[in-house]
C-alpha atoms as a PDB file:
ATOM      1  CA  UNK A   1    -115.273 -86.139-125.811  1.00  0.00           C
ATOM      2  CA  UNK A   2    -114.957 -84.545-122.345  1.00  0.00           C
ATOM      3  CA  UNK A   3    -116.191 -81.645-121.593  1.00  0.00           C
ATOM      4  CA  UNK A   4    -114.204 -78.746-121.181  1.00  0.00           C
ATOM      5  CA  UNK A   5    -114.166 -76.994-117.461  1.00  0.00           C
ATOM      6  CA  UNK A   6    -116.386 -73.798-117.345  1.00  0.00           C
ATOM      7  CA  UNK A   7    -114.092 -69.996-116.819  1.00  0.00           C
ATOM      8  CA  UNK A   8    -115.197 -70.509-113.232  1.00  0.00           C
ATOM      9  CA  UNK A   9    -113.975 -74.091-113.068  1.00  0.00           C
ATOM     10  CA  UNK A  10    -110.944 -73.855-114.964  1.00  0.00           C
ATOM     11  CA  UNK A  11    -108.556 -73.001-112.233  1.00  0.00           C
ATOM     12  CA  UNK A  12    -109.618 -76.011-110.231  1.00  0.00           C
ATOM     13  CA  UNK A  13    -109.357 -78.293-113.053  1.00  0.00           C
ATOM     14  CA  UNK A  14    -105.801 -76.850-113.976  1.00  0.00           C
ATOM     15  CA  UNK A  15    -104.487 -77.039-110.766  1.00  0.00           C
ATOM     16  CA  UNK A  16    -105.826 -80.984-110.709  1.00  0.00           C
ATOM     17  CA  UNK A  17    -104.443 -81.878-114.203  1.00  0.00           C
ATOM     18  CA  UNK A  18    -100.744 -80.215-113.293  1.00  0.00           C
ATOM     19  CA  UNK A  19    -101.086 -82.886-110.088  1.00  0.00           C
ATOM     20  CA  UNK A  20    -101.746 -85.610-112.296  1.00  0.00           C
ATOM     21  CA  UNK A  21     -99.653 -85.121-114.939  1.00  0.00           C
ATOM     22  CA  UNK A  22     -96.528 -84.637-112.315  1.00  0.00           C
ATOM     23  CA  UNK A  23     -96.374 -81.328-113.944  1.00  0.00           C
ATOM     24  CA  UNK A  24     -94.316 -78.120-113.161  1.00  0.00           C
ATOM     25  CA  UNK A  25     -95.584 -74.709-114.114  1.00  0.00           C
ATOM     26  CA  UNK A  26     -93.198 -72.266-114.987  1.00  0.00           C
ATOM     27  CA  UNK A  27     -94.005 -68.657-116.002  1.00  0.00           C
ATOM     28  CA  UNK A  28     -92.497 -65.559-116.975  1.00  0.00           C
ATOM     29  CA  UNK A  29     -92.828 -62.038-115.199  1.00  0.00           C
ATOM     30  CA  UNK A  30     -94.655 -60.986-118.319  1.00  0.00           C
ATOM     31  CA  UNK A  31     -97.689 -63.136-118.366  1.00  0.00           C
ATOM     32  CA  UNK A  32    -101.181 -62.773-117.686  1.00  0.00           C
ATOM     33  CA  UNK A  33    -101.522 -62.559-113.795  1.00  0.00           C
ATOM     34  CA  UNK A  34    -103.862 -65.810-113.810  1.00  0.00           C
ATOM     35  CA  UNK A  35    -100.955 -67.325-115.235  1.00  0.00           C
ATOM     36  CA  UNK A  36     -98.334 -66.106-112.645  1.00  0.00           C
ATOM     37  CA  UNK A  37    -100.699 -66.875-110.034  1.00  0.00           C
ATOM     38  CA  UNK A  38    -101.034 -70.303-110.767  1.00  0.00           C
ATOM     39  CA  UNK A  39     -97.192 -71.301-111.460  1.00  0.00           C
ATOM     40  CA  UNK A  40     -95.156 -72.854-109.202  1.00  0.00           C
ATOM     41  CA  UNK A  41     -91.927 -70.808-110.287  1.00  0.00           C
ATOM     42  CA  UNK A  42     -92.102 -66.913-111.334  1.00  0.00           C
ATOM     43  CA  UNK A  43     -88.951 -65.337-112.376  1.00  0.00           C
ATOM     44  CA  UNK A  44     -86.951 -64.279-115.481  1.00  0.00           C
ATOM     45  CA  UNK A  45     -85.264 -65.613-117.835  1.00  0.00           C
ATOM     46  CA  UNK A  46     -82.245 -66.795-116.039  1.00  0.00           C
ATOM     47  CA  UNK A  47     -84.391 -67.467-112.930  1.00  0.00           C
ATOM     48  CA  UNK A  48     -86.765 -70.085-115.127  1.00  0.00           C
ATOM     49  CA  UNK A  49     -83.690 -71.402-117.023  1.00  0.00           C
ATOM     50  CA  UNK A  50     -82.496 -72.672-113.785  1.00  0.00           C
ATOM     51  CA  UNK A  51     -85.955 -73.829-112.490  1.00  0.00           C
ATOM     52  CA  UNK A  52     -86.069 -75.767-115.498  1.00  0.00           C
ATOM     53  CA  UNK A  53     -82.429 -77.537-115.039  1.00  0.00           C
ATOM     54  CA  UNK A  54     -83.094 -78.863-111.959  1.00  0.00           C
ATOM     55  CA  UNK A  55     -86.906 -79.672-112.153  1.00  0.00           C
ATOM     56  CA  UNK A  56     -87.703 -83.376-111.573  1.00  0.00           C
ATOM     57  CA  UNK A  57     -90.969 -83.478-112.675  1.00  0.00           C
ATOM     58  CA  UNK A  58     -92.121 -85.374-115.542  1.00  0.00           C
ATOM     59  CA  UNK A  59     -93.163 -82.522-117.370  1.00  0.00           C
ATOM     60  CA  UNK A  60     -92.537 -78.270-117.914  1.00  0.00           C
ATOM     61  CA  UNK A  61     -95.672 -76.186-118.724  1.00  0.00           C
ATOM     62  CA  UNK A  62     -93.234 -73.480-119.920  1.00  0.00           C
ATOM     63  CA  UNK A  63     -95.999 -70.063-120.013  1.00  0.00           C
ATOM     64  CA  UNK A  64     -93.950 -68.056-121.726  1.00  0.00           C
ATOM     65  CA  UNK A  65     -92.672 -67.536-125.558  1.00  0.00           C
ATOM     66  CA  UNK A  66     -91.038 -70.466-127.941  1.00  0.00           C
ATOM     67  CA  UNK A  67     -87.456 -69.401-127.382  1.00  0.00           C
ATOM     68  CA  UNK A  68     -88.180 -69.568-122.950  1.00  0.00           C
ATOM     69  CA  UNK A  69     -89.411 -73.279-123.412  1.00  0.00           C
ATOM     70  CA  UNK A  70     -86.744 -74.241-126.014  1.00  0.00           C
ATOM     71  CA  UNK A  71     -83.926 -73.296-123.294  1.00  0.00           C
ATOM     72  CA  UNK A  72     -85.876 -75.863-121.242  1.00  0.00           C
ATOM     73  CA  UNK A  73     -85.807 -78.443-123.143  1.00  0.00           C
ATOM     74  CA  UNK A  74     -81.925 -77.673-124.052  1.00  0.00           C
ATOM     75  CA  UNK A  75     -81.445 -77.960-119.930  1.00  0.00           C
ATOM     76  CA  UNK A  76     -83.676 -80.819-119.248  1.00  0.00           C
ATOM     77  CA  UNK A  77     -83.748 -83.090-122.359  1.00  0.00           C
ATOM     78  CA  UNK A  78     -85.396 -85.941-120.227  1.00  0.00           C
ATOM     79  CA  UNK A  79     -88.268 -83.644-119.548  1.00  0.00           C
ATOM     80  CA  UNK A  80     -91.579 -83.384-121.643  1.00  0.00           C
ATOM     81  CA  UNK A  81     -91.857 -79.531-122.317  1.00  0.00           C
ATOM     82  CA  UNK A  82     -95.109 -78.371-123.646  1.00  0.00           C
ATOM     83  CA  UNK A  83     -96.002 -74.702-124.203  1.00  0.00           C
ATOM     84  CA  UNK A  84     -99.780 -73.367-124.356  1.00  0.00           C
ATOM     85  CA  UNK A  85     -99.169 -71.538-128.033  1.00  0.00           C
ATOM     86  CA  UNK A  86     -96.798 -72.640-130.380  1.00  0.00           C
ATOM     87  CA  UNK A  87     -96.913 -68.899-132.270  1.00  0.00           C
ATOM     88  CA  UNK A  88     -95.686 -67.555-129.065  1.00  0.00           C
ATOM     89  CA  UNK A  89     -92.796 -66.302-130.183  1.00  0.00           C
ATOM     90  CA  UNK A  90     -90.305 -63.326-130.039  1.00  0.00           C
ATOM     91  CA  UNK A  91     -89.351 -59.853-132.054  1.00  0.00           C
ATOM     92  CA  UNK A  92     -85.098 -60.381-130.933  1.00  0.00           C
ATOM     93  CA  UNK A  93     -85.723 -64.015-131.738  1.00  0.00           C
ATOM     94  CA  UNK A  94     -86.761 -63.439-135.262  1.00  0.00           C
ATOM     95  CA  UNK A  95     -84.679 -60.391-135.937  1.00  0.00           C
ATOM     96  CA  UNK A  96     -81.277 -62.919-135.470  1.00  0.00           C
ATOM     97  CA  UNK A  97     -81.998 -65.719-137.775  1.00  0.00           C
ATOM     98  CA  UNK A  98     -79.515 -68.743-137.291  1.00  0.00           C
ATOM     99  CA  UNK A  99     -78.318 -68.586-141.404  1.00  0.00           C
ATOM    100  CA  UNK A 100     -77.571 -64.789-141.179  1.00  0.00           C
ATOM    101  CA  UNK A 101     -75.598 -65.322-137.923  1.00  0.00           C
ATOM    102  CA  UNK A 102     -73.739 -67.827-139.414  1.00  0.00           C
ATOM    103  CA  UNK A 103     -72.911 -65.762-142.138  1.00  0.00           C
ATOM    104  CA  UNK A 104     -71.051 -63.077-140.211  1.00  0.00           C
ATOM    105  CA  UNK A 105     -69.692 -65.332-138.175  1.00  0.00           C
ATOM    106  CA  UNK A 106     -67.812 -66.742-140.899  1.00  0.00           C
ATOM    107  CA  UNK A 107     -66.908 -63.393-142.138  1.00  0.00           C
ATOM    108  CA  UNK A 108     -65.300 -62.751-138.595  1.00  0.00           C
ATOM    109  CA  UNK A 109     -64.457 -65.469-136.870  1.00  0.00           C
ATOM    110  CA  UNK A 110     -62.026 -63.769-134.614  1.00  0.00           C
ATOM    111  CA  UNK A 111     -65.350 -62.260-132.860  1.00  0.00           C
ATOM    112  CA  UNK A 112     -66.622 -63.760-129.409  1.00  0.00           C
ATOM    113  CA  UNK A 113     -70.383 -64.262-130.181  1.00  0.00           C
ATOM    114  CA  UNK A 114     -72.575 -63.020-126.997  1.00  0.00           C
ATOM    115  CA  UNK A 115     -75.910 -63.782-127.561  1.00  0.00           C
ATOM    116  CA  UNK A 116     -78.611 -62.564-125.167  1.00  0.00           C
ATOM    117  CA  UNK A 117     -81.453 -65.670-124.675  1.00  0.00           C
ATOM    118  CA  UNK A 118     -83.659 -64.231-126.401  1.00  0.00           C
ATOM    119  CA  UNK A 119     -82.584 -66.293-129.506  1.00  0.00           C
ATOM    120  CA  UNK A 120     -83.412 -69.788-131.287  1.00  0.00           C
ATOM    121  CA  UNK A 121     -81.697 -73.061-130.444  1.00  0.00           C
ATOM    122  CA  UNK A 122     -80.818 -72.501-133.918  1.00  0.00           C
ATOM    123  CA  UNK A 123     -78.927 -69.167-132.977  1.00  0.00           C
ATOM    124  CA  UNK A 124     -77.785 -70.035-129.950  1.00  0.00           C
ATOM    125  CA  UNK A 125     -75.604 -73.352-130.971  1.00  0.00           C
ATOM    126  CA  UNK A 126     -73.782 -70.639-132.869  1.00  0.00           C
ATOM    127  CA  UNK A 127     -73.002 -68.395-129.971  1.00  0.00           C
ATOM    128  CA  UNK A 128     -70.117 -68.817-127.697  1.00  0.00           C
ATOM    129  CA  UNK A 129     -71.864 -67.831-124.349  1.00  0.00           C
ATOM    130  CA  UNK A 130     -75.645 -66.763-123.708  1.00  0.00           C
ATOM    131  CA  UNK A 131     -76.330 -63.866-121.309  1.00  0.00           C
ATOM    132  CA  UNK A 132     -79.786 -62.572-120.066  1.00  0.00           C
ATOM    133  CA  UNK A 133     -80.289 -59.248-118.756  1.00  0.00           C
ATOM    134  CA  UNK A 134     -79.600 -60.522-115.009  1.00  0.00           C
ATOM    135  CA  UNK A 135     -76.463 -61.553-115.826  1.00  0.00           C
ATOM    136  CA  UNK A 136     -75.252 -59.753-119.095  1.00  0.00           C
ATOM    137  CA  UNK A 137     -73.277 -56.936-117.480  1.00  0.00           C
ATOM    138  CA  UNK A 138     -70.851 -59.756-115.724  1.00  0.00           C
ATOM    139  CA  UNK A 139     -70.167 -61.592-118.251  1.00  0.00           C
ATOM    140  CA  UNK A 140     -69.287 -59.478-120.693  1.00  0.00           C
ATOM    141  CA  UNK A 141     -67.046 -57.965-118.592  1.00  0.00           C
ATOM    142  CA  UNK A 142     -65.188 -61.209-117.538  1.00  0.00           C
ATOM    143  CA  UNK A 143     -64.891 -62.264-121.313  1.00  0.00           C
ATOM    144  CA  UNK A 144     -61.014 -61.604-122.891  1.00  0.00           C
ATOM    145  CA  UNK A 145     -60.054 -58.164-123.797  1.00  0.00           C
ATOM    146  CA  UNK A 146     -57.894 -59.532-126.542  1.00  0.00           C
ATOM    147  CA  UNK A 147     -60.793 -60.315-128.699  1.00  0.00           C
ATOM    148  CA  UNK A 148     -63.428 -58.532-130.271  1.00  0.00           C
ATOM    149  CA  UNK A 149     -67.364 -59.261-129.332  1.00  0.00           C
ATOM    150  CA  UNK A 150     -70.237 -59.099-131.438  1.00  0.00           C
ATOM    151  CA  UNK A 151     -73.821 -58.664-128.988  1.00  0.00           C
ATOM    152  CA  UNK A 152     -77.220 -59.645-130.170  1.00  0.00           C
ATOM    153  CA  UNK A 153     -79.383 -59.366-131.086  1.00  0.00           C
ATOM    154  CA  UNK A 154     -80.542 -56.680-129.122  1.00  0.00           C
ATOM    155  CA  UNK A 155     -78.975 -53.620-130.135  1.00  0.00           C
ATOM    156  CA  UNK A 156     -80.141 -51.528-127.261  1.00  0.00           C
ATOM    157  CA  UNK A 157     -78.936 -53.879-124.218  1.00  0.00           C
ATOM    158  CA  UNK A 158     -75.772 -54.343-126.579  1.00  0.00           C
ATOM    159  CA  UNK A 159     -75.082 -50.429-126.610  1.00  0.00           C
ATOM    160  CA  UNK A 160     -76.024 -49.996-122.502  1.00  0.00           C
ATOM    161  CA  UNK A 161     -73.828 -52.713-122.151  1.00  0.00           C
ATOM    162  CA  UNK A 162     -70.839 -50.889-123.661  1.00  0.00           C
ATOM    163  CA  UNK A 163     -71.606 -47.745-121.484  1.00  0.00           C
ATOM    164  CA  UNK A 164     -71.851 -49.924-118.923  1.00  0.00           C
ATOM    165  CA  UNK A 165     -68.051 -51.762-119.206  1.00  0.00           C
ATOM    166  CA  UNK A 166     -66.486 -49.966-121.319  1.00  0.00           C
ATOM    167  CA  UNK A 167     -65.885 -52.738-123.797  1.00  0.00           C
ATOM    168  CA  UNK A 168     -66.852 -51.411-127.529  1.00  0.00           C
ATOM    169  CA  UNK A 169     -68.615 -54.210-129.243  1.00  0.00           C
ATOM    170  CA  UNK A 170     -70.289 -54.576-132.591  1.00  0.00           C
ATOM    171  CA  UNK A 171     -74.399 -54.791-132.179  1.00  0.00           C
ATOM    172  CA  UNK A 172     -76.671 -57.026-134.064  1.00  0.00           C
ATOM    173  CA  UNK A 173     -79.760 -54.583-135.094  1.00  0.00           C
ATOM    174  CA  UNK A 174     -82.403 -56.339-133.216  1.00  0.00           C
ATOM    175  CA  UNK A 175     -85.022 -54.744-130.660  1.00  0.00           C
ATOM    176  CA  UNK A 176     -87.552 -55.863-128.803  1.00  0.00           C
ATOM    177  CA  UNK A 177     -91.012 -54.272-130.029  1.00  0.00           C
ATOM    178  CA  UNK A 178     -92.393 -53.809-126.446  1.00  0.00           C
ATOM    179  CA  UNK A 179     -89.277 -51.701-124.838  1.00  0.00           C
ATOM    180  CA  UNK A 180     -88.441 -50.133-128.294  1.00  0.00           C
ATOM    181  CA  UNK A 181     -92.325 -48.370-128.604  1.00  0.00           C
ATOM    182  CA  UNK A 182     -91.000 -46.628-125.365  1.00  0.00           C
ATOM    183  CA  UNK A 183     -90.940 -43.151-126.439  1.00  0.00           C
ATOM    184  CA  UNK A 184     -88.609 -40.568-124.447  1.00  0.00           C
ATOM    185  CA  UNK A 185     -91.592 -38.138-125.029  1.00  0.00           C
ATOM    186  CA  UNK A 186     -94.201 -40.121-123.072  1.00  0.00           C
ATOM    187  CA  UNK A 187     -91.470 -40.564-120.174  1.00  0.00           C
ATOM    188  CA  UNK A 188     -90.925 -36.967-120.005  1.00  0.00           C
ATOM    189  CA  UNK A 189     -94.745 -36.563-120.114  1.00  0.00           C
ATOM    190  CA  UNK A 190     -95.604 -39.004-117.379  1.00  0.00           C
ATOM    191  CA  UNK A 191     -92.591 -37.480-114.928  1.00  0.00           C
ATOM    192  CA  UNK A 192     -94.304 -33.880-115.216  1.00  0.00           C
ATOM    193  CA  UNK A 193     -97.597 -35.418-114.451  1.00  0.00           C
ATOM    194  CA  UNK A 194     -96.133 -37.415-111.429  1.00  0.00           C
ATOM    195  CA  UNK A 195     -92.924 -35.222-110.145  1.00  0.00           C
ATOM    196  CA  UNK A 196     -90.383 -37.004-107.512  1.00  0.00           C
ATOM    197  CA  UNK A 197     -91.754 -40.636-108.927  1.00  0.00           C
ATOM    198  CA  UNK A 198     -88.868 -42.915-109.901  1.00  0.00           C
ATOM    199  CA  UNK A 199     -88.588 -44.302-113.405  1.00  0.00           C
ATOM    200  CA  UNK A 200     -87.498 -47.790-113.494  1.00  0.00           C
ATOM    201  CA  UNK A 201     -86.193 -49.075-116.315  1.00  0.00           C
ATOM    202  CA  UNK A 202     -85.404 -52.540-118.922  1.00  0.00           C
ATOM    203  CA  UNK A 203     -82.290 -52.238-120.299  1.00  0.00           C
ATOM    204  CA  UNK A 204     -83.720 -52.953-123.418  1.00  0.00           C
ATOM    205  CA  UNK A 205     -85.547 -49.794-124.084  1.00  0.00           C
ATOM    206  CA  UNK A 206     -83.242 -46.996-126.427  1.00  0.00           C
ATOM    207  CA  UNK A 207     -80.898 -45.109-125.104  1.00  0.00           C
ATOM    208  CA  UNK A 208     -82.620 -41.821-124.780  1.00  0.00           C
ATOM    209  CA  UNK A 209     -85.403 -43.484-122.594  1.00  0.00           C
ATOM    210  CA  UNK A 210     -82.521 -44.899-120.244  1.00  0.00           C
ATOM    211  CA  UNK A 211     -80.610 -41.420-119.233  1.00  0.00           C
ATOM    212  CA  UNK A 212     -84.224 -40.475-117.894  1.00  0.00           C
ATOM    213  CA  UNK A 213     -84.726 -43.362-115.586  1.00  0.00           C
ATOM    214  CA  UNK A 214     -83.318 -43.270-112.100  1.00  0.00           C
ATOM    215  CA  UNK A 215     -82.517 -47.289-112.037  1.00  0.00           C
ATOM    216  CA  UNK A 216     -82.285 -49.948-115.417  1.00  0.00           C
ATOM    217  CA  UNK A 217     -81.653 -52.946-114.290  1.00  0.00           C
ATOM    218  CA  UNK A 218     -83.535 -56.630-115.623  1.00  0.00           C
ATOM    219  CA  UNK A 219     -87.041 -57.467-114.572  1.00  0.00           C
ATOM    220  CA  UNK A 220     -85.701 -59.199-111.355  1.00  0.00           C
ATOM    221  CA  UNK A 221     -83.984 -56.460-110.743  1.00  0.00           C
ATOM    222  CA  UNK A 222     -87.090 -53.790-111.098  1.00  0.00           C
ATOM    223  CA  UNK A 223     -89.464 -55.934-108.772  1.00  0.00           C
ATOM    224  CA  UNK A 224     -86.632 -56.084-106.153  1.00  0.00           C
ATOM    225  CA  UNK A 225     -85.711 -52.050-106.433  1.00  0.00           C
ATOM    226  CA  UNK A 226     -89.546 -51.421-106.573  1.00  0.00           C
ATOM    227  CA  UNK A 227     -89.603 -53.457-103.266  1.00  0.00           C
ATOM    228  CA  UNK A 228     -86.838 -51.634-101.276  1.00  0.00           C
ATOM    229  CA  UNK A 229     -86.809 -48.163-102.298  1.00  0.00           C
ATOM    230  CA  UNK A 230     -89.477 -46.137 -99.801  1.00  0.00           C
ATOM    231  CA  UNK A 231     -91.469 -43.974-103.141  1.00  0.00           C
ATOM    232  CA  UNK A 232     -95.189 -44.679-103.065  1.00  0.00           C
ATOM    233  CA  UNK A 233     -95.234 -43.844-106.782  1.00  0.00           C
ATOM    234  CA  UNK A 234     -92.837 -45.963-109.432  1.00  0.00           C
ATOM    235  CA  UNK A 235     -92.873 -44.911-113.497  1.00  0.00           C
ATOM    236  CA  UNK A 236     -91.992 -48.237-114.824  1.00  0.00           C
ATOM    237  CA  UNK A 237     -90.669 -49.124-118.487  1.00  0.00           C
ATOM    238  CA  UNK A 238     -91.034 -52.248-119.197  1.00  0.00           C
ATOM    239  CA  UNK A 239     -93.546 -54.930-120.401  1.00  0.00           C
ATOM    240  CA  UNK A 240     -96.612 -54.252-118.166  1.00  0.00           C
ATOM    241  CA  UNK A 241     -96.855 -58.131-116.901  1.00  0.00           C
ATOM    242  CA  UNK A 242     -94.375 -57.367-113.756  1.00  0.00           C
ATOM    243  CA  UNK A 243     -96.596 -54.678-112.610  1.00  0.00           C
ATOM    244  CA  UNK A 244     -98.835 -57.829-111.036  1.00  0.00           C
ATOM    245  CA  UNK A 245     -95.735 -58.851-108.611  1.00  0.00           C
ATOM    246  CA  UNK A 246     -94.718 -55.199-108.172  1.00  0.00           C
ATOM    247  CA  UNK A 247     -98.193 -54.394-106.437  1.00  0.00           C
ATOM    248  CA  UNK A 248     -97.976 -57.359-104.535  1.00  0.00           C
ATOM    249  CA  UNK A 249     -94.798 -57.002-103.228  1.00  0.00           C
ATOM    250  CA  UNK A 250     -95.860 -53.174-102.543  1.00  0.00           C
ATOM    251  CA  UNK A 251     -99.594 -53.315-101.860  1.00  0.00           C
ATOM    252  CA  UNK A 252     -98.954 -49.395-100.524  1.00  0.00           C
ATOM    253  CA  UNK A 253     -97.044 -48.126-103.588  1.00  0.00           C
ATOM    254  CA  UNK A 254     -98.913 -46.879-106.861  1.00  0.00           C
ATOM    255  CA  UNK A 255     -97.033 -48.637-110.661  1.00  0.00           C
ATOM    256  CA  UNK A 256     -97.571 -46.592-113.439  1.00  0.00           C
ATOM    257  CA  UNK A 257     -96.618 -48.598-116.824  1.00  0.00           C
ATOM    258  CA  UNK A 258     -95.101 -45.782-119.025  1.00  0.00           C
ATOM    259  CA  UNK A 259     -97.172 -47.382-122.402  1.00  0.00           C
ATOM    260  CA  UNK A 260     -95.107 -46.193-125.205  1.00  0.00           C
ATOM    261  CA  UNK A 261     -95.669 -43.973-128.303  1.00  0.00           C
ATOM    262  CA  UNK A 262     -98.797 -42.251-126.560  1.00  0.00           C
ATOM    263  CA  UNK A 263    -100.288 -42.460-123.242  1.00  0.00           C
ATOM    264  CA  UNK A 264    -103.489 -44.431-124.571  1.00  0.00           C
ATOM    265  CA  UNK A 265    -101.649 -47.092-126.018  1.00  0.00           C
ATOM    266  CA  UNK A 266    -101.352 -50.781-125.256  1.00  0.00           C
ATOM    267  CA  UNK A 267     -98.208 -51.348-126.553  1.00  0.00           C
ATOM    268  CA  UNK A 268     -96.753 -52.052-123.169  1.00  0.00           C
ATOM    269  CA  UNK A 269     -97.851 -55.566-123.414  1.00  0.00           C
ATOM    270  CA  UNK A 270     -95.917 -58.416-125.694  1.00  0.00           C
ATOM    271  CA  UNK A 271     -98.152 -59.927-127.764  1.00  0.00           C
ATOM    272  CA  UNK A 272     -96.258 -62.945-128.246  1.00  0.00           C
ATOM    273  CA  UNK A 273     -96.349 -63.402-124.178  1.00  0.00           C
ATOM    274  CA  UNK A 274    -100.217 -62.746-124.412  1.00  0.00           C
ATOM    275  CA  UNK A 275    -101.032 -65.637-126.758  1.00  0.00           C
ATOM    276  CA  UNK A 276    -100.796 -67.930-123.577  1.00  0.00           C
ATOM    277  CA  UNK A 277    -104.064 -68.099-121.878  1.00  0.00           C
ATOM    278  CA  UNK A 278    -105.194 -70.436-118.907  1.00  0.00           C
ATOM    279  CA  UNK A 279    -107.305 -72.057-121.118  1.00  0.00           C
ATOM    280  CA  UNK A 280    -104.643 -72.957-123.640  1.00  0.00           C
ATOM    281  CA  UNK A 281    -102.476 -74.078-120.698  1.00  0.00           C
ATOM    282  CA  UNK A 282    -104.979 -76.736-119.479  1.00  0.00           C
ATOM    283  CA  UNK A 283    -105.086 -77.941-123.031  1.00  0.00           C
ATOM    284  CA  UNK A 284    -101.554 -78.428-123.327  1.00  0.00           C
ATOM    285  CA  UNK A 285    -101.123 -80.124-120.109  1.00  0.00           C
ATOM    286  CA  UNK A 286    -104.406 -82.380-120.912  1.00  0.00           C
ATOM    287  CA  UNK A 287    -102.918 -82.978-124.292  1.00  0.00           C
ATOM    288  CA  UNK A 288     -98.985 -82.712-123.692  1.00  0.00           C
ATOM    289  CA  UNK A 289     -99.087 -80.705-126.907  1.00  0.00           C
ATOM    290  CA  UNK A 290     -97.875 -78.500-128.710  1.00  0.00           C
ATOM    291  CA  UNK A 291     -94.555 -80.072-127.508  1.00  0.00           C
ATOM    292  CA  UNK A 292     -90.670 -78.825-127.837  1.00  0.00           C
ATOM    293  CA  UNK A 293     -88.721 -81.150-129.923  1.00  0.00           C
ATOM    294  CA  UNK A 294     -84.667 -80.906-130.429  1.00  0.00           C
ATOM    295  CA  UNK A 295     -82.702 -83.091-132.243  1.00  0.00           C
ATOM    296  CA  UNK A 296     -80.156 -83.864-130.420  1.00  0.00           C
ATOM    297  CA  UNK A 297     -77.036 -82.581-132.138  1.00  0.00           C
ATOM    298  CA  UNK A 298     -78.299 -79.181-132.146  1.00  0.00           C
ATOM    299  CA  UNK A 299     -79.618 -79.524-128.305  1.00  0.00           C
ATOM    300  CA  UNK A 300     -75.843 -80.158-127.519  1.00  0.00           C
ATOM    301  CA  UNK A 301     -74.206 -77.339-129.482  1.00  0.00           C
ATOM    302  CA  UNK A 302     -76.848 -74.954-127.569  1.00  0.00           C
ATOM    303  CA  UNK A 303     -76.503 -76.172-124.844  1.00  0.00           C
ATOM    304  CA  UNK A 304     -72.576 -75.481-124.483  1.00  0.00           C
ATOM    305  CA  UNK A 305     -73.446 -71.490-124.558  1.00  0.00           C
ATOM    306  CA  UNK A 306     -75.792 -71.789-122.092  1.00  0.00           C
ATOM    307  CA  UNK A 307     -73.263 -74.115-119.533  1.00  0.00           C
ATOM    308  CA  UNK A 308     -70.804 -71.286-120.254  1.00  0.00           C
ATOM    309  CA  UNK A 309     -73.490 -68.768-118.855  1.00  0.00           C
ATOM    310  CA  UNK A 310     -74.316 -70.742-116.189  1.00  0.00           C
ATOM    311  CA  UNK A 311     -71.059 -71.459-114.970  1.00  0.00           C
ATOM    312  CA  UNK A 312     -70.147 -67.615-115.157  1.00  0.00           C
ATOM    313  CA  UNK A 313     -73.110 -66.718-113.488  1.00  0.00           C
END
């Protein structure tokens, strides 16, 4: 057996193997920065669901969770798409599983089901049109007003959403565990110690977190308002990953990461996005394993909520 590279070695060797396996490397704002420095595309969801559509190489190293890598595959079926940790997976994912969705759907089917990507194949073949954060506000506000929504399975994008256009919808009760720790206490706490700093925002985190924050807007949206407004000091709610691209983008600016529940806390950081390491990403690239695997039938009914994004986005 071959010997693995050394932690000094292993960017080298990564960087080698993603050349000879004709690989892409695509990773979310919310990994470890070795990760993001390594990738050839960083974005968001809607930014690496597009990368992955139109990439042409023979395989996606999808760094990211099991529900970012899945949309791949759904986009690019021709496309081997491995992922470094197969457990990588996701809080809004799990909260809307595929059999209770069905459920209510049958027990209103005169809803229109919005489902943000954060959400199994499974869930998503069930859905009528995928939004991400990026893209959410437009969409729901383009769907018919003659038809009532139901928005999951985050229920704290859903109920921005609705302040946002004005269009009441029903909310699944999921939340993402990272942007729901936020605590409106350790906000208020962290804007006393740094007065006139803005507070940037995920529209994910609850409501009384949000009226505090002088922009919400997705994580594309944070690194790009962190890059043109002229404060040296940003308060930023959100998982702590984009902090790496925020400092780069702004090597004169200070990032604080407002943690969530107390000030000492980690709980800033997914640890579903954390179970990728570069290590387990040259062993899924040497290996082409663990792999995503569709069949086919439910590939297609995903992928029709996912076109309808697209094409309204």
């Amino acid at each position: 057996m071959v010997a693995e590279p050394s932690p000094a070695e292993l960017p080298d060797a990564f960087r080698t193997l993603v050349q000879e396996r004709n690989a892409v490397v695509l990773a979310h704002y919310y990994q470890d920065s070795t990760l993001q420095d390594l990738a050839d595309h960083v974005g968001d969801s809607l930014q690496l669901a597009v990368a992955a559509q139109r990439c042409e190489a023979d395989v996606i190293l999808f760094c990211g969770v099991h529900f970012m890598a899945e949309t791949a595959k759904i986009l690019n079926p021709s496309r081997r798409v491995v992922l470094p940790d197969l457990d990588a997976g996701c809080s809004l994912a799990d909260a809307a599983p595929a059999p209770a969705l069905a459920a209510w759907k049958a027990a209103h089917p005169d809803h229109i089901i919005v489902s943000y990507i954060n959400c199994t194949a499974a869930t998503k073949a069930l859905s009528d049109v995928i939004v991400t954060s990026s893209n959410a506000r437009r969409i729901v506000s383009a769907l018919p007003t003659d038809r009532p929504i139901l928005f999951g399975p985050d229920r704290h994008l859903g109920a921005w959403l609705v302040a946002q256009t004005g269009r009441p919808m029903d909310l699944w009760p999921g939340a993402c565990i990272v942007h729901e720790a936020v605590a409106e206490r350790v906000v208020l706490d962290l804007r006393a110690r740094h007065p006139g700093a803005p507070i940037l925002a995920h529209p994910e985190c609850p409501a009384e977190v949000l009226i505090h924050a002088d922009f919400v807007g997705s994580t594309t949206a944070l690194l790009q308002r962190a890059t043109t407004d002229p404060a040296t000091t940003f308060l930023v709610a959100t998982e702590s990953g984009i902090l790496h691209k925020m400092r780069l983008a702004r090597p004169d600016a200070t990032f604080v990461a407002i943690p969530g529940r107390d000030i000492s806390c980690a709980c800033n950081e997914c640890p579903h996005m954390r179970r990728n390491t570069l290590l387990k990403a040259y062993r899924a690239l040497r290996d082409l394993a663990p792999e995503i695997e569709l069949e086919e039938s439910l590939r297609l009914a995903a992928k029709r909520p996912l076109d309808a994004m697209l094409a309204m986005s």
